[in-house]
N, C-alpha and C. Protein backbone atom coordinates (compact mmCIF):
# COMPACT_ATOMS: atom_id res chain seq x y z
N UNK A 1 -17.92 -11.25 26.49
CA UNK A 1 -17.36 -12.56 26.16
C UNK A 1 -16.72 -12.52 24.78
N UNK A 2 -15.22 -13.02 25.02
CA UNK A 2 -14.73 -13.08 23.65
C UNK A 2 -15.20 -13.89 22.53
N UNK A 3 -15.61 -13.52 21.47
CA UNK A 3 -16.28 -14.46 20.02
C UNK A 3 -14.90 -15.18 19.65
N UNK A 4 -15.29 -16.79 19.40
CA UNK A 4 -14.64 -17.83 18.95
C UNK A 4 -13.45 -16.99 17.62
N UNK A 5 -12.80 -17.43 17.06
CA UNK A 5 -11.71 -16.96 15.89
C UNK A 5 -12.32 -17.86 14.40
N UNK A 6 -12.87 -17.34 13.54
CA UNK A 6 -13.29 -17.99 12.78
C UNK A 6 -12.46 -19.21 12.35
N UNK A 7 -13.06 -20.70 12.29
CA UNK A 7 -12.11 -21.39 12.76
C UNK A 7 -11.55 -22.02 10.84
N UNK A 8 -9.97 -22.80 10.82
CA UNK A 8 -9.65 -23.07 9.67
C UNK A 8 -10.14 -23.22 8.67
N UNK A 9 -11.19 -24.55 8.71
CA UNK A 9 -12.07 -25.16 7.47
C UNK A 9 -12.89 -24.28 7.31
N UNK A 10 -13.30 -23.32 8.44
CA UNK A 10 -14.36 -22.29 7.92
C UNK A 10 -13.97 -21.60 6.64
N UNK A 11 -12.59 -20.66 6.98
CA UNK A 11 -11.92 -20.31 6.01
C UNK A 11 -11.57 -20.38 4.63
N UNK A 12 -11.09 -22.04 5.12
CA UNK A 12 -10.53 -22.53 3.24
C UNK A 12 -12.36 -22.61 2.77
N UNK A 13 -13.47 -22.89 3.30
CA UNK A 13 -14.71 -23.11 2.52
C UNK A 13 -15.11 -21.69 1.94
N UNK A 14 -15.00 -21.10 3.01
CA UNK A 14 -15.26 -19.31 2.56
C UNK A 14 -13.98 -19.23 1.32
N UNK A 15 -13.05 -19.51 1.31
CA UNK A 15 -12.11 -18.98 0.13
C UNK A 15 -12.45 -20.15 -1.09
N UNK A 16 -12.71 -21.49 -0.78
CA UNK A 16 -13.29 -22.06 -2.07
C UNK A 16 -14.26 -21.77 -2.96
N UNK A 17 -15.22 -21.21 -1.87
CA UNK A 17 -17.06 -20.77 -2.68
C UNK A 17 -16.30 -19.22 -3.20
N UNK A 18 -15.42 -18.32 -2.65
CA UNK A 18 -14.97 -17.19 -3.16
C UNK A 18 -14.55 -17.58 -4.61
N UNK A 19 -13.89 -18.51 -4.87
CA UNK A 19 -12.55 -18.87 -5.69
C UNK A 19 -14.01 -19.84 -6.89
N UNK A 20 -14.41 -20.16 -6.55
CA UNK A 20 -15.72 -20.97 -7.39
C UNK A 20 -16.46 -19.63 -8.09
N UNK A 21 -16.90 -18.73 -7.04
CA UNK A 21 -17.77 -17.56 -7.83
C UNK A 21 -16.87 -16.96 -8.78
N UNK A 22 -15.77 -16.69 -8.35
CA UNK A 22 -14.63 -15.84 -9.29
C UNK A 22 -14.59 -16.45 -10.75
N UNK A 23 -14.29 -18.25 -10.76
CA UNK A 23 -14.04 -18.90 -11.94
C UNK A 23 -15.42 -18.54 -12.23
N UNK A 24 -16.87 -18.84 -12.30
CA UNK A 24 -18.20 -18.86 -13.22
C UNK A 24 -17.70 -17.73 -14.47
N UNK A 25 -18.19 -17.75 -15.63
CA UNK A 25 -17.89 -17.11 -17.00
C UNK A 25 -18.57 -15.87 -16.49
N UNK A 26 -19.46 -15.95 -15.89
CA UNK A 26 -20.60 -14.23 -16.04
C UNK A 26 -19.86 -12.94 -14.86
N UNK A 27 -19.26 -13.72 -13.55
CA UNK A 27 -18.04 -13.17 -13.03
C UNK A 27 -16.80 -13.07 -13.40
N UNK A 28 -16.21 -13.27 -14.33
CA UNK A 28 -15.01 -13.13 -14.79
C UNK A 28 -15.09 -11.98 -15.98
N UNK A 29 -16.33 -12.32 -17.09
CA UNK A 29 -16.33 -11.59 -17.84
C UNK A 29 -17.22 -10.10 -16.84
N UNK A 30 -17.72 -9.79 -16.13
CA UNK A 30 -18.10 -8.84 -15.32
C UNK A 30 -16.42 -7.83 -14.93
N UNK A 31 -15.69 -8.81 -14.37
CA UNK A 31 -14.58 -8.37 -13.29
C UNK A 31 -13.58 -7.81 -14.83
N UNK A 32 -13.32 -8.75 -16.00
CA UNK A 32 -12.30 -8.36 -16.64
C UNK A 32 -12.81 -7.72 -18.04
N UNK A 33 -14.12 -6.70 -17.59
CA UNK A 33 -14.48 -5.75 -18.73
C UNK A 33 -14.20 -5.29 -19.09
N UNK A 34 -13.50 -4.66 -17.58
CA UNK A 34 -13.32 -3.11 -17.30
C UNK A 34 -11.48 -3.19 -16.72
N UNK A 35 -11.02 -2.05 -17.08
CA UNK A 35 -9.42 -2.64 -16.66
C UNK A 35 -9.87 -2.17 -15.18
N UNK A 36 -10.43 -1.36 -14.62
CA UNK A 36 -9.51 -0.92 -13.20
C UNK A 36 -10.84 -2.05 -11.87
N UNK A 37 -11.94 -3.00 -12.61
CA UNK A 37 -12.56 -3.95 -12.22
C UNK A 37 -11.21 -4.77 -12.23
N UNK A 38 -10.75 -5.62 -13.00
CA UNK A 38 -9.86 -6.29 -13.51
C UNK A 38 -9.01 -6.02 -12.36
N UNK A 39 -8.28 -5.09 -12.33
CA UNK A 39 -6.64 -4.81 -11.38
C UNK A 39 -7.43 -4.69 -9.69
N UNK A 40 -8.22 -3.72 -10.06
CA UNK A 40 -8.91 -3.52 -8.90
C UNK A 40 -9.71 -4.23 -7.67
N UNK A 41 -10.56 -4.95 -8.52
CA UNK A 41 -11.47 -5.87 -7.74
C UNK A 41 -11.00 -7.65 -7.99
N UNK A 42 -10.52 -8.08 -9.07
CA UNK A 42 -10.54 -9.67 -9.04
C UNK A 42 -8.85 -9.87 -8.83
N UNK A 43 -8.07 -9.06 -8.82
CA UNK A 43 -6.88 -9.33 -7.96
C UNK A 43 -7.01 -9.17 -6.39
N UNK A 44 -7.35 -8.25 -5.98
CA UNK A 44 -7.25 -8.56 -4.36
C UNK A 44 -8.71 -9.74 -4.01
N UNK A 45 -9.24 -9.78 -4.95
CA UNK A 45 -10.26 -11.29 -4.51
C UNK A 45 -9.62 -12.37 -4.53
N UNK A 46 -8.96 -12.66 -5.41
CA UNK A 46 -7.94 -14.12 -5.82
C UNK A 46 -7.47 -14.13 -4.45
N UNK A 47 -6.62 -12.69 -4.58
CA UNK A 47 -5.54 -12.87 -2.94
C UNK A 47 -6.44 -13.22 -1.69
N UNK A 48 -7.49 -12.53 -1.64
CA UNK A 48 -8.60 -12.97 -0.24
C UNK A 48 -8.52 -14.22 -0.54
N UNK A 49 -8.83 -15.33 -1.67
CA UNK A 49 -9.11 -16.70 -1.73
C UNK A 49 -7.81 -17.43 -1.10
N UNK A 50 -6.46 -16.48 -1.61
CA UNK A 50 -5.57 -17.69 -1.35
C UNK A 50 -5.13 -17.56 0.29
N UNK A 51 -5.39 -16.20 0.65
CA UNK A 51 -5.40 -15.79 2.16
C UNK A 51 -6.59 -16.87 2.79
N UNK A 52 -7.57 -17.19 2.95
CA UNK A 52 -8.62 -18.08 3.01
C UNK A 52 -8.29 -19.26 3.27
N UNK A 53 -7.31 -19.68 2.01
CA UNK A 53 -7.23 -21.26 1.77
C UNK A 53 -6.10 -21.56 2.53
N UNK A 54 -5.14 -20.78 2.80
CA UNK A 54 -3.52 -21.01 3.32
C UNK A 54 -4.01 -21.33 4.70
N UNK A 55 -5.21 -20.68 5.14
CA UNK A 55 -5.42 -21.20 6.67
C UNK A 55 -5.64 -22.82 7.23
N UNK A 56 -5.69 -23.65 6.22
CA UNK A 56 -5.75 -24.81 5.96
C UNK A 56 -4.06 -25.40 6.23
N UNK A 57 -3.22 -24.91 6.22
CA UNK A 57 -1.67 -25.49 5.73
C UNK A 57 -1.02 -26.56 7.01
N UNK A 58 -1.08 -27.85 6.86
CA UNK A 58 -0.63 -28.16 8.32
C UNK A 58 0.69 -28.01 8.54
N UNK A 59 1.02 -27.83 10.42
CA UNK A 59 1.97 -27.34 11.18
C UNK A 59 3.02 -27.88 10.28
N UNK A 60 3.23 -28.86 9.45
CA UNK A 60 4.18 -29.50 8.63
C UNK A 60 4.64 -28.43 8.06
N UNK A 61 4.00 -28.10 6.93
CA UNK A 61 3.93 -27.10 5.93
C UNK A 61 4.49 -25.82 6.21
N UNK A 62 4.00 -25.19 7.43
CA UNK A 62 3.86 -24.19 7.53
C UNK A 62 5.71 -23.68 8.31
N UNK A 63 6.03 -24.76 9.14
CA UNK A 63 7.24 -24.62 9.26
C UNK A 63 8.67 -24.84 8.27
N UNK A 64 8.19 -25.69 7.28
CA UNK A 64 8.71 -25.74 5.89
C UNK A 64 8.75 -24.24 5.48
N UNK A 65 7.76 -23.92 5.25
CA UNK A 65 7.58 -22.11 5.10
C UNK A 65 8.50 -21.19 5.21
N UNK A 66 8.15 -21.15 7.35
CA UNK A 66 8.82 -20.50 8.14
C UNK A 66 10.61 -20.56 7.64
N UNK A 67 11.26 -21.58 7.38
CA UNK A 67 12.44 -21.44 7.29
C UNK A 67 13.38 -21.06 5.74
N UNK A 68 12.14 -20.68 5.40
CA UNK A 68 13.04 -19.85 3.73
C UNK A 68 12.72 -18.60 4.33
N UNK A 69 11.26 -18.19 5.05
CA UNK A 69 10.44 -17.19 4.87
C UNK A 69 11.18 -16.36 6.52
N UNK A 70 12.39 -16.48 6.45
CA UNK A 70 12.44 -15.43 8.04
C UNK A 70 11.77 -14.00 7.69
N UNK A 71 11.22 -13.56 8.42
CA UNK A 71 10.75 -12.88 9.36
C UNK A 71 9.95 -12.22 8.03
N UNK A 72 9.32 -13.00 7.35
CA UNK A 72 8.09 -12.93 6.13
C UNK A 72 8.87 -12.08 5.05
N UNK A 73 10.22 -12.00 5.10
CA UNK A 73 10.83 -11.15 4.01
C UNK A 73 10.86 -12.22 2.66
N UNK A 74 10.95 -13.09 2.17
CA UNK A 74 10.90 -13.70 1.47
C UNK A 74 9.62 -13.48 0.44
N UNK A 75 8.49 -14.33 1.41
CA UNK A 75 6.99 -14.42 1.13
C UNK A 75 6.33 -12.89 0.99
N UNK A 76 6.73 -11.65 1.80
CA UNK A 76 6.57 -10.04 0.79
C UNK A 76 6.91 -9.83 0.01
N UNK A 77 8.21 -10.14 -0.55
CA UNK A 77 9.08 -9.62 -1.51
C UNK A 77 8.58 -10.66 -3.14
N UNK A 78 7.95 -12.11 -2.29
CA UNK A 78 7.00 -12.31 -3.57
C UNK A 78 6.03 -11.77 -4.09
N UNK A 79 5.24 -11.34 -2.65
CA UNK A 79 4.33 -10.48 -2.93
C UNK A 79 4.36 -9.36 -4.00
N UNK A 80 5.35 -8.41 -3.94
CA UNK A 80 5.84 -7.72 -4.37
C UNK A 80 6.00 -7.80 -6.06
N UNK A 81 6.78 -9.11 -6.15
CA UNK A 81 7.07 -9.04 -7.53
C UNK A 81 6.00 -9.92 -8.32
N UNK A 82 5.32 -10.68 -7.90
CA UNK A 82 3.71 -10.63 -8.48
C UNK A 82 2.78 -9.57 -8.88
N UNK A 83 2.86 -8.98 -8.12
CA UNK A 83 1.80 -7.71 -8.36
C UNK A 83 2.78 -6.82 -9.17
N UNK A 84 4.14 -6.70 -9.44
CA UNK A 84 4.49 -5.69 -10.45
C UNK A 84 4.43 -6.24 -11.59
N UNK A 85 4.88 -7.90 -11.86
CA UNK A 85 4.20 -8.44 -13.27
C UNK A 85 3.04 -8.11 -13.67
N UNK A 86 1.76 -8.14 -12.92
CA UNK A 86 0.66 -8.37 -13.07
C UNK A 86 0.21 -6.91 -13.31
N UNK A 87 1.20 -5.83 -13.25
CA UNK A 87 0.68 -4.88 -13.63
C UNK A 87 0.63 -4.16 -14.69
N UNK A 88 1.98 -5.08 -15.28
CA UNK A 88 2.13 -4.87 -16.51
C UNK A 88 0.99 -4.97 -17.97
N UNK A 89 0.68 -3.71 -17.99
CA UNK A 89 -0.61 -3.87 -19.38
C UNK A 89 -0.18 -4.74 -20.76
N UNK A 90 1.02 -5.55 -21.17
CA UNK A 90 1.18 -6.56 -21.78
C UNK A 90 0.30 -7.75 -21.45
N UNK A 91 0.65 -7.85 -19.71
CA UNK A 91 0.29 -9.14 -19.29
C UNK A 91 -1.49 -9.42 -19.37
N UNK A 92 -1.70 -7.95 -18.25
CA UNK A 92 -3.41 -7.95 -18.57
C UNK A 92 -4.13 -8.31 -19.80
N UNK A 93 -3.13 -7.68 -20.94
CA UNK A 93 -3.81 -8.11 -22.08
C UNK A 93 -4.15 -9.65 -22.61
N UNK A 94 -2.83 -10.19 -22.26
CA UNK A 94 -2.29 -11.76 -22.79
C UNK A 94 -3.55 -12.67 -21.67
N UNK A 95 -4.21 -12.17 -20.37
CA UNK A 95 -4.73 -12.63 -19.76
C UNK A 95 -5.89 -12.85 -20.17
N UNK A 96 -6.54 -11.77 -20.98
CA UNK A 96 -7.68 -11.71 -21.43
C UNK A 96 -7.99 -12.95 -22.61
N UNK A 97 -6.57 -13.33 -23.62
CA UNK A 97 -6.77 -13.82 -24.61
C UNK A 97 -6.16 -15.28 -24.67
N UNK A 98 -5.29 -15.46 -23.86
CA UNK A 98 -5.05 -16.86 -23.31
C UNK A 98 -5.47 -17.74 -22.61
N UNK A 99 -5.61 -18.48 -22.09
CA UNK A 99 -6.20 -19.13 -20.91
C UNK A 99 -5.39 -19.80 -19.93
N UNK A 100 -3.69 -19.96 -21.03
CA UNK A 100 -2.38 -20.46 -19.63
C UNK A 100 -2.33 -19.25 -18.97
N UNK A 101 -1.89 -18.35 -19.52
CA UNK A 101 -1.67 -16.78 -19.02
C UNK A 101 -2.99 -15.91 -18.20
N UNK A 102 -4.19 -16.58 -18.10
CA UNK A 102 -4.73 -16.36 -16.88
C UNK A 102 -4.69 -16.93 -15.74
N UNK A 103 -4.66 -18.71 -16.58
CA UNK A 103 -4.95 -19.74 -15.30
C UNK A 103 -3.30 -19.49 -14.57
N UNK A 104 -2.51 -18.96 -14.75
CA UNK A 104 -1.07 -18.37 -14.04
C UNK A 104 -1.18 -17.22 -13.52
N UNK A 105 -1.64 -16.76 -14.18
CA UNK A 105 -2.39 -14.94 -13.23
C UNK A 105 -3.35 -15.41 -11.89
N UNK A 106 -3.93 -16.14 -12.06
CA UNK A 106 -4.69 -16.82 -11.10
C UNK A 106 -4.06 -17.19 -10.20
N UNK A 107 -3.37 -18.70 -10.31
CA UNK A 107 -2.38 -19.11 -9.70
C UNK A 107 -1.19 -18.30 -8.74
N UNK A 108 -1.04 -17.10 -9.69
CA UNK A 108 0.24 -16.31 -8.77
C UNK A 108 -0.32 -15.55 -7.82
N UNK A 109 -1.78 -14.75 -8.09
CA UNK A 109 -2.38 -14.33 -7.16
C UNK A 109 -3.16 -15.10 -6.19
N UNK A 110 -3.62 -16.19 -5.99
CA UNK A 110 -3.90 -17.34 -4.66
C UNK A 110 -2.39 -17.17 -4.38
N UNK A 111 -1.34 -17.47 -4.36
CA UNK A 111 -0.26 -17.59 -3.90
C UNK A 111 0.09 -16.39 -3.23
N UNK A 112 0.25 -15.51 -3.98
CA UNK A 112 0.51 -14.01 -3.26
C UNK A 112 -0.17 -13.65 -2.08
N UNK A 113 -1.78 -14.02 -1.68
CA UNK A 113 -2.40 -13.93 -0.90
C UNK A 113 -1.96 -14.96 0.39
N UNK A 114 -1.65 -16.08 -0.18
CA UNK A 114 -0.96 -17.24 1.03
C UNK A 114 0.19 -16.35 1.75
N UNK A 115 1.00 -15.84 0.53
CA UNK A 115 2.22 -15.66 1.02
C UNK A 115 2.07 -14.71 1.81
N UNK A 116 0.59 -13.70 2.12
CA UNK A 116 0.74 -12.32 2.74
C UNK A 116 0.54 -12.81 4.10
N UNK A 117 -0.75 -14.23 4.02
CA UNK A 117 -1.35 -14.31 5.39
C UNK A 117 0.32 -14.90 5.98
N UNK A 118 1.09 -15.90 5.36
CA UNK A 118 1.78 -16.46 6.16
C UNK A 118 3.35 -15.29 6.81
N UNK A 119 2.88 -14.02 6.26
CA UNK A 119 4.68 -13.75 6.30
C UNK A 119 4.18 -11.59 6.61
N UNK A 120 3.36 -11.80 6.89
CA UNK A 120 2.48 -10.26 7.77
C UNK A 120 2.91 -10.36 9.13
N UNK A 121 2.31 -11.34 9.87
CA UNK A 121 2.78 -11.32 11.26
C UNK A 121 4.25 -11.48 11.82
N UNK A 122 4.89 -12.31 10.76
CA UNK A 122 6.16 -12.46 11.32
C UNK A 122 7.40 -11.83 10.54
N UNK A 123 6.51 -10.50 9.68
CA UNK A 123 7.40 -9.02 9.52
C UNK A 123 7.36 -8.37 10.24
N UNK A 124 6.77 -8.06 11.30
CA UNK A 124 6.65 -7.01 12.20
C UNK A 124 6.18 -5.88 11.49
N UNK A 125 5.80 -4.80 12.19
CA UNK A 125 5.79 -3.37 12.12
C UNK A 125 7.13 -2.69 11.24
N UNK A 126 7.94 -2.95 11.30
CA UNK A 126 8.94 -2.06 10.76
C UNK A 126 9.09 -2.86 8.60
N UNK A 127 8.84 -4.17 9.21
CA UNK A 127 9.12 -4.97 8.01
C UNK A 127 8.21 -4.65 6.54
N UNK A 128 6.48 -4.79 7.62
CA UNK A 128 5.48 -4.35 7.14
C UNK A 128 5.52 -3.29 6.43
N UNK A 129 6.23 -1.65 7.06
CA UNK A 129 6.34 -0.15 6.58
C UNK A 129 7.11 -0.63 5.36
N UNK A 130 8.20 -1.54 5.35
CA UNK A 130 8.94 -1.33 4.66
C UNK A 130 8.19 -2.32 3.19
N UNK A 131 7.60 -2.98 3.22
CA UNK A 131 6.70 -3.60 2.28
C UNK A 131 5.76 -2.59 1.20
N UNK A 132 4.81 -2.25 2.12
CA UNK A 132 4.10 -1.09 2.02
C UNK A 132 4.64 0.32 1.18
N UNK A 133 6.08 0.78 1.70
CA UNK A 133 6.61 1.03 1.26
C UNK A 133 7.69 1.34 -0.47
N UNK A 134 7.74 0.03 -0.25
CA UNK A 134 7.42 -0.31 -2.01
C UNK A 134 6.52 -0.82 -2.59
N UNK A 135 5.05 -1.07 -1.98
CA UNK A 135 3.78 -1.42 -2.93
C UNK A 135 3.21 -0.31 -2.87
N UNK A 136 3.15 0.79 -2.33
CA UNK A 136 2.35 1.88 -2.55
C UNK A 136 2.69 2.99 -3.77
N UNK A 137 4.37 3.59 -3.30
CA UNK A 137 4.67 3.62 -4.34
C UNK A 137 4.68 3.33 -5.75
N UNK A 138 4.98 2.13 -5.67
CA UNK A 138 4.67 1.50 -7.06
C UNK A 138 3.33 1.60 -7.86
N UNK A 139 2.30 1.63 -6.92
CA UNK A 139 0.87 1.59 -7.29
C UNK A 139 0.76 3.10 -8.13
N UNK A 140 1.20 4.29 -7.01
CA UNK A 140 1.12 5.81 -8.00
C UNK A 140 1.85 6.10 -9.46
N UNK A 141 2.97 5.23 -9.40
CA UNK A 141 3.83 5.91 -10.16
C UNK A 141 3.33 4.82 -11.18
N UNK A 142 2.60 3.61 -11.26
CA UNK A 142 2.18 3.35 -12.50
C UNK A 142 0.46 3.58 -12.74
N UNK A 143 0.02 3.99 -11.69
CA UNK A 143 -1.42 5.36 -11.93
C UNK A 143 -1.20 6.27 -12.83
N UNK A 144 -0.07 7.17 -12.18
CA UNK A 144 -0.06 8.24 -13.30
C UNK A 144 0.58 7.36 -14.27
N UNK A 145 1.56 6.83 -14.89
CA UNK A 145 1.63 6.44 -16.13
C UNK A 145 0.58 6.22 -16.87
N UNK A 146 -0.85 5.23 -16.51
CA UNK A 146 -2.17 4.92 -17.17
C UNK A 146 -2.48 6.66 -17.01
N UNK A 147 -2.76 7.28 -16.49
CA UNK A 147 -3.39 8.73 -16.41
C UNK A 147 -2.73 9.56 -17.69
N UNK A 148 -1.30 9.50 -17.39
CA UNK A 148 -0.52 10.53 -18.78
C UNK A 148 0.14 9.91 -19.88
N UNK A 149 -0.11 8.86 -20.18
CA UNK A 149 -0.14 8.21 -21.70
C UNK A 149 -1.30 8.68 -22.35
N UNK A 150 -0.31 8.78 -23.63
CA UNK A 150 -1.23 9.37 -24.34
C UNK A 150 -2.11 8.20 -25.93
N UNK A 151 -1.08 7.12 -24.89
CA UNK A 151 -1.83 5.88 -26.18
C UNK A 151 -2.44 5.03 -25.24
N UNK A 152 -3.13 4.02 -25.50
CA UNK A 152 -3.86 3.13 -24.82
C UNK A 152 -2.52 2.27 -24.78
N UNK A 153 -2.17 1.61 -23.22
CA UNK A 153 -1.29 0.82 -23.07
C UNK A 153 -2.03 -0.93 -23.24
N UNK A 154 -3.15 -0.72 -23.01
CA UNK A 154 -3.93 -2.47 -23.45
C UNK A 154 -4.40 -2.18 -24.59
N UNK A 155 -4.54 -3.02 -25.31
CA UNK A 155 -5.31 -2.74 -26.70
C UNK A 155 -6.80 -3.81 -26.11
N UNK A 156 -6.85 -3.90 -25.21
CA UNK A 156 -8.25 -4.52 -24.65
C UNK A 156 -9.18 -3.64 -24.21
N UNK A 157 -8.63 -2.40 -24.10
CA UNK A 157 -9.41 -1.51 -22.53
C UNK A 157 -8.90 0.10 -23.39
N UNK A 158 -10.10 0.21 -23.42
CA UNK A 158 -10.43 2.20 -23.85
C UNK A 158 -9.36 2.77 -23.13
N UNK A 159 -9.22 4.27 -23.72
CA UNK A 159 -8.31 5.11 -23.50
C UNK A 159 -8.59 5.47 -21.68
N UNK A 160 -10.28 6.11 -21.84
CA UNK A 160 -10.79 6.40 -20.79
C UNK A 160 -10.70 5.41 -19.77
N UNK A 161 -11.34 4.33 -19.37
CA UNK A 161 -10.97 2.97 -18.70
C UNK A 161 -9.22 2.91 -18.02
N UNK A 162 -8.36 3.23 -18.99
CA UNK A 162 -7.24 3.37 -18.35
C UNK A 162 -6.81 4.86 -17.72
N UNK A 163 -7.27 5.59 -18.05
CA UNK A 163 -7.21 6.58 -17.13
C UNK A 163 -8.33 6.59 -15.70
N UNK A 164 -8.95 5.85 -16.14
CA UNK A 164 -10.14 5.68 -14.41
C UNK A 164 -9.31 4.81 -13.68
N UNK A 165 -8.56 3.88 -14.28
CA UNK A 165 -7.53 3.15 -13.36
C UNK A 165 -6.58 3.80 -12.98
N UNK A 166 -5.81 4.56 -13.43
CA UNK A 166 -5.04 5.38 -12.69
C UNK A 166 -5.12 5.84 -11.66
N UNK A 167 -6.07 6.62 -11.98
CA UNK A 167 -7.35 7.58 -10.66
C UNK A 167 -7.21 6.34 -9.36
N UNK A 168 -7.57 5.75 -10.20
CA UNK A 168 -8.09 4.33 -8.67
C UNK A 168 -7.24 4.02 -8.33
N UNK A 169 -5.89 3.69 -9.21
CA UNK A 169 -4.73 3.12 -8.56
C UNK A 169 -4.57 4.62 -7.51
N UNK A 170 -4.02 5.62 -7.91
CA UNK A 170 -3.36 6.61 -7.04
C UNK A 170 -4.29 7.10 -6.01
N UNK A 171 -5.67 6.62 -5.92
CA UNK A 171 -6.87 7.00 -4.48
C UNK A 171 -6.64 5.99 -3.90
N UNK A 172 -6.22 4.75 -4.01
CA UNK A 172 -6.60 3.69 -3.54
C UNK A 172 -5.03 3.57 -3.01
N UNK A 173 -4.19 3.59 -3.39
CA UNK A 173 -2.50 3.86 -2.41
C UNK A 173 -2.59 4.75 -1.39
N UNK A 174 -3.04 6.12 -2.01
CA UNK A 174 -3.51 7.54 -1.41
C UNK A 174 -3.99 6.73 0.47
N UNK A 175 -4.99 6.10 0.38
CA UNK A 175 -5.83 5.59 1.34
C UNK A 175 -5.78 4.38 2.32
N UNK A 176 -4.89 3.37 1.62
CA UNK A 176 -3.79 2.82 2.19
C UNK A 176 -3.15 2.98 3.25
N UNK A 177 -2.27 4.25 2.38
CA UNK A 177 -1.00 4.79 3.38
C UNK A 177 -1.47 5.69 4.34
N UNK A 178 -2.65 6.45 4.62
CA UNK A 178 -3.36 7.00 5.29
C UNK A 178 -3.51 6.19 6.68
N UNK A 179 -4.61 4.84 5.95
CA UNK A 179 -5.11 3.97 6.87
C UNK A 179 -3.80 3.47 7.41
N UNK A 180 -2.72 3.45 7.11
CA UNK A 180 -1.68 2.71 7.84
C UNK A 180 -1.07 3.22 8.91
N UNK A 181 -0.59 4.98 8.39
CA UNK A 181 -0.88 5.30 9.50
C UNK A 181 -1.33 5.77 10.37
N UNK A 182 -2.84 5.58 10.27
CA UNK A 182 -3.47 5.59 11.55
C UNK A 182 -2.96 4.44 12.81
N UNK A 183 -2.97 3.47 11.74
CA UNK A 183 -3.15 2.00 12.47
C UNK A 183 -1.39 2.25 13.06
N UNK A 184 -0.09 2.83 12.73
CA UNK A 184 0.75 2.06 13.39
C UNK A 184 0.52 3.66 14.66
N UNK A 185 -0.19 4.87 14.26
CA UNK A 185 -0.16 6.00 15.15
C UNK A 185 -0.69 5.33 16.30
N UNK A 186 -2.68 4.41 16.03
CA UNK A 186 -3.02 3.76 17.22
C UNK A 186 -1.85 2.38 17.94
N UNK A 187 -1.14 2.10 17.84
CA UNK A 187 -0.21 1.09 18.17
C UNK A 187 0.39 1.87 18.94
N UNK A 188 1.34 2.74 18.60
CA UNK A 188 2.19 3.73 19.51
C UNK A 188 1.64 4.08 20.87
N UNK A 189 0.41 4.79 20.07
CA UNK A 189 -0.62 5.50 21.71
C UNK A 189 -0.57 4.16 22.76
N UNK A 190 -1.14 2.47 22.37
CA UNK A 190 -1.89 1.67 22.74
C UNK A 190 -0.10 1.47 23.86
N UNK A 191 0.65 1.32 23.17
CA UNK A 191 1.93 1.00 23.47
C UNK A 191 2.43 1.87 24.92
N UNK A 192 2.22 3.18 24.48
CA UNK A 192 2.63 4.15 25.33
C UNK A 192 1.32 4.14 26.73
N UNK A 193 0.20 3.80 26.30
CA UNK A 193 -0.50 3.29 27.41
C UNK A 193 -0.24 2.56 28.29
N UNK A 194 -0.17 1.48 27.98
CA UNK A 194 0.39 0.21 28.61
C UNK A 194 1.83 0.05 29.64
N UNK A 195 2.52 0.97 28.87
CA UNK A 195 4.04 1.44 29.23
C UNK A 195 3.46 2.39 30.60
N UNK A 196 2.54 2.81 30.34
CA UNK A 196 2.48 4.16 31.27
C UNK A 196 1.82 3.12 33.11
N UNK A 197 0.74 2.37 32.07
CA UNK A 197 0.01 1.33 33.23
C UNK A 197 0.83 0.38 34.07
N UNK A 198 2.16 0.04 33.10
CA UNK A 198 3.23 -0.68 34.00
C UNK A 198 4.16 0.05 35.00
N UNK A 199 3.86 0.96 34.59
CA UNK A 199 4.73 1.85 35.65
C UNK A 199 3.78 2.78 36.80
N UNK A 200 2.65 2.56 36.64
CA UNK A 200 2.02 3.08 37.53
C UNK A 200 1.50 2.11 38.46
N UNK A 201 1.74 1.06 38.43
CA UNK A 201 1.80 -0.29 39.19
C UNK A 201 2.79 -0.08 40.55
């Protein structure tokens, strides 16, 4: 028997109590100790929150969306240029010591996460590669930059600290693009199955 789809309000509550633990002082200062905690773990949490909460958006909204956002190229390509601001070790820093310049770091990442749930499915497979495509990349080639500088690019975060982020950035793309394609290799097979079952009909 198929299990129910975890249903909307479930969601936005699971992404509010997410988005509540994140703000408390003893989780924030935990997550933004350490830089590759920081990039690593409380950015793709924000995004889980705003992925969470967007499930809430009524049919109103969501077709408002749909018509800037064809075929989710819009809403990736924000994606996109959020996470290359945010990677910038200026910004991390200014995040740490401001509080507009987090509560906007915040803000852009709930958004970025909306924008993935709403504009993933209706990139397709090819749209998706091509997303992926420039976020993975991007992730190595500013890994090794934190890895082969030879100055601390935050003046918040040890020499060492930014070289463990590197590491993490370029394992964590590394694994990604792996897992991806597995996932579009199983699609093909699942595809070519099906193809095979219609014709053996």
């Amino acid at each position: 028997m198929k299990r129910p789809a975890c249903k909307p309000w479930h969601q936005a509550a699971i992404g509010v109590a997410l988005l509540v633990l994140l703000a408390l002082p003893f989780a924030r200062h935990w997550l933004e100790a350490s830089m590759w905690r920081h990039m690593l773990l409380q950015f793709p949490l924000l995004m889980l929150a705003g992925t969470l909460l967007a499930a809430t958006l009524p049919a109103r909204a969501r077709s408002a969306i749909a018509g800037w956002n064809a075929h989710g190229i819009a809403g990736l390509l924000g994606v996109v240029v959020v996470l290359s601001v945010l990677m910038i070790p200026r910004v991390l820093d200014l995040a740490l010591y401001r509080g507009d310049i987090e509560a906007a770091k915040c803000a852009a990442l709930l958004l970025a996460g909306a924008l993935l749930r709403l504009s993933w499915q209706p990139a397709g497979l090819v749209l998706q590669s091509f997303f992926l495509g420039m976020l993975l990349p991007m992730m190595v080639v500013v890994g090794q930059l934190y890895v082969d500088s030879p100055l601390r690019l935050c003046n918040a975060y040890l020499q060492d600290d930014q070289e463990r982020l590197g590491q993490w950035l370029i394992g964590v793309a590394a694994l990604l693009a792996l897992a991806w394609l597995a996932h579009v290799g199983w699609l093909l097979v699942r595809q070519d199955a099906r193809r095979e079952q219609a014709q053996s009909r």
